[in-house]
Protein backbone atom coordinates (compact mmCIF):
# COMPACT_ATOMS: atom_id res chain seq x y z
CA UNK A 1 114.67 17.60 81.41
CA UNK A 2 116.22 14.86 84.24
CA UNK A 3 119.19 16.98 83.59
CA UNK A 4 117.92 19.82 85.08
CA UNK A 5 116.20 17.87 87.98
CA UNK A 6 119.58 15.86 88.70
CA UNK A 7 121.00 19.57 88.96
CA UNK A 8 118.15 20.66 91.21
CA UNK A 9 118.20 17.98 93.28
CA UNK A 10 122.21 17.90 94.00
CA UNK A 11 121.36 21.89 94.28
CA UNK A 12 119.46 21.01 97.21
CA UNK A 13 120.94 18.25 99.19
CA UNK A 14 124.49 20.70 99.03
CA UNK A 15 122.13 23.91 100.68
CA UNK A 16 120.38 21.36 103.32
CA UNK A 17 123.92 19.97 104.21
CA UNK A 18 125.58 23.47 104.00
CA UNK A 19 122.60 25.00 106.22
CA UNK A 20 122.20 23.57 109.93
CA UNK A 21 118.88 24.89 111.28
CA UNK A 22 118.86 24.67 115.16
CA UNK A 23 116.31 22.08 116.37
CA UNK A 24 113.59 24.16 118.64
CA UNK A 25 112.83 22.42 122.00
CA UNK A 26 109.31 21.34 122.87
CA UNK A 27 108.94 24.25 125.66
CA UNK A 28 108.66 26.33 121.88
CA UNK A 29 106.26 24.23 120.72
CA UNK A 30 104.17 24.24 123.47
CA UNK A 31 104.08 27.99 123.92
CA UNK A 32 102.81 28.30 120.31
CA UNK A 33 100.18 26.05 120.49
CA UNK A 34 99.54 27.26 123.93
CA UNK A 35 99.07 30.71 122.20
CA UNK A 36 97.38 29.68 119.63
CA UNK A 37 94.37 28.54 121.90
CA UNK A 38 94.61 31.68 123.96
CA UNK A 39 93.68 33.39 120.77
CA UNK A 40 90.58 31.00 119.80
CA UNK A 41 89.22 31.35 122.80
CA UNK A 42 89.52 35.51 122.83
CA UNK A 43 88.01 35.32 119.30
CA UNK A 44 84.89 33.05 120.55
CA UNK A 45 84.60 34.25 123.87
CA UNK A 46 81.34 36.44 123.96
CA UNK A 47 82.54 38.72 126.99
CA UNK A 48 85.41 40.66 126.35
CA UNK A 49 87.18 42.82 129.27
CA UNK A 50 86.78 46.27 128.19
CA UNK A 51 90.61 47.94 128.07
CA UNK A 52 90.92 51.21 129.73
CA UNK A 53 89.75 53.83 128.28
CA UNK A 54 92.55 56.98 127.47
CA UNK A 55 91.37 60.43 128.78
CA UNK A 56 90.53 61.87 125.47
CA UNK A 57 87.83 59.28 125.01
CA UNK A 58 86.70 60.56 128.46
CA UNK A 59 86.52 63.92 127.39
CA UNK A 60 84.38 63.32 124.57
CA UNK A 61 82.03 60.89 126.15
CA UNK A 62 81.46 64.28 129.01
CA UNK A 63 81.10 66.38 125.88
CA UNK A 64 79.08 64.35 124.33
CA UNK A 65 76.82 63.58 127.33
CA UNK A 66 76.71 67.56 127.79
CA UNK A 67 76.01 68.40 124.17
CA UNK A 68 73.09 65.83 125.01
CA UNK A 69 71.74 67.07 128.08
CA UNK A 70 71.77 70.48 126.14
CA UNK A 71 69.83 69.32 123.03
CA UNK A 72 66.96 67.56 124.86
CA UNK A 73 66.53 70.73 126.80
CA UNK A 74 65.96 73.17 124.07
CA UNK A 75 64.12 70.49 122.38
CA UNK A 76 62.22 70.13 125.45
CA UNK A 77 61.80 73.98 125.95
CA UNK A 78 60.42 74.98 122.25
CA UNK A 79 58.90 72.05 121.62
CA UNK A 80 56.62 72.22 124.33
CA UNK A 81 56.18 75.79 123.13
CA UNK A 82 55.04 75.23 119.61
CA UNK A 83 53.25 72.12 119.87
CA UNK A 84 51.48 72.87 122.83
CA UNK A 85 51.01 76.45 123.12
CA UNK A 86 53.07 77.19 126.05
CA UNK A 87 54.26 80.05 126.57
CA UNK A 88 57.64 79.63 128.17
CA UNK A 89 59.31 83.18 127.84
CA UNK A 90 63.20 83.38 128.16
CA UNK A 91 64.71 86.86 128.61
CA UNK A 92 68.34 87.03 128.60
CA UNK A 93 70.18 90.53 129.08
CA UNK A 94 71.60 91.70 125.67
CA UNK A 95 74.78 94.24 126.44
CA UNK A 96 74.52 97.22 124.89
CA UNK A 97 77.44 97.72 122.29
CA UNK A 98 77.81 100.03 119.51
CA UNK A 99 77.96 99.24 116.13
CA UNK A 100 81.30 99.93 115.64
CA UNK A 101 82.46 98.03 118.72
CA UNK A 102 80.06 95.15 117.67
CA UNK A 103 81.92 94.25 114.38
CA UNK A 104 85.52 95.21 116.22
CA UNK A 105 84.44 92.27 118.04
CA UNK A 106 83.48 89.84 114.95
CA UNK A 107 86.24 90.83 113.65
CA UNK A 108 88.62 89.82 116.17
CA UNK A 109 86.39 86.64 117.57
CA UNK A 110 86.67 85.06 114.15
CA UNK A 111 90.41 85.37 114.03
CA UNK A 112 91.04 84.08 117.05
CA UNK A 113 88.46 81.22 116.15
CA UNK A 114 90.08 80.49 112.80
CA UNK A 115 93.98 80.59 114.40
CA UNK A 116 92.56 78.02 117.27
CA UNK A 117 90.81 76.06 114.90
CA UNK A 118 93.89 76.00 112.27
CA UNK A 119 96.16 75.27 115.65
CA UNK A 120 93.89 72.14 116.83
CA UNK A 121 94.56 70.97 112.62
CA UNK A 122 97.95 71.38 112.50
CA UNK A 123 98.27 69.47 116.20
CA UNK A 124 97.49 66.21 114.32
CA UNK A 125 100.10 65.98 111.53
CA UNK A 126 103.28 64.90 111.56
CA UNK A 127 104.56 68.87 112.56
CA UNK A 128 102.20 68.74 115.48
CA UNK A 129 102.92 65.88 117.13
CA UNK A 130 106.61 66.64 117.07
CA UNK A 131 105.75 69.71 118.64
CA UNK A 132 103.04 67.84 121.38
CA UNK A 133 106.06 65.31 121.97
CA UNK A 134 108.79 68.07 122.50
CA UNK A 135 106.59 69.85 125.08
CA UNK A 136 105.36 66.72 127.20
């Protein structure tokens, strides 16, 4: 067994004496401990700057705030009707389409739906945002 440790050890003393690590300043040292505090304090610090938000996250809070605004209207509107007995009568103007010309229209309207829908997919795989790169 000391065998092995004598073989270890002389092992070790040749790679420390073969191997000259350069000795780091104390401007490095400083600037990791320095960093090292910067990131305690962002971790306890209760008040965070918020970052800037991208545009898409824009977009969604308006949709969001619009699908919103929608909801509590309608909500507003027929609840109001059934629960209190109000009549609140909304006509809207229904075109006058034929049959034929009505599921034409389906028809189409849910291809194109599908395609865009299939087309906003594929935008977020690998495919699509070589394609999104190539064309910004």
């Amino acid at each position: 067994m000391t065998h092995k440790l004598d073989i270890e050890t002389r092992l070790d003393r040749s790679l420390v004496s073969q191997v000259k690590a350069p000795q780091l300043g104390r401007g490095f040292d400083a600037s990791v401990w320095a960093r090292i505090e910067a990131a305690e304090q962002q971790a306890t610090n209760p008040v965070r700057e918020r970052a800037a938000s991208p545009s898409s996250a824009r977009w969604l809070l308006a949709i969001n705030i619009v699908g919103v605004a929608v909801t509590v209207i309608l909500v507003v509107i027929f609840g109001m009707q059934s629960f209190n007995e109000v009549s609140v009568s909304v006509s809207l103007p229904t075109p006058e389409v034929s049959a034929a010309m009505s599921a034409e229209i389906l028809k189409f309207a849910a291809q194109g739906i599908t395609a865009v829908s299939v087309i906003f997919g594929l935008m977020f795989t690998p495919l699509g945002r070589r394609l999104r790169a190539e064309w910004t």
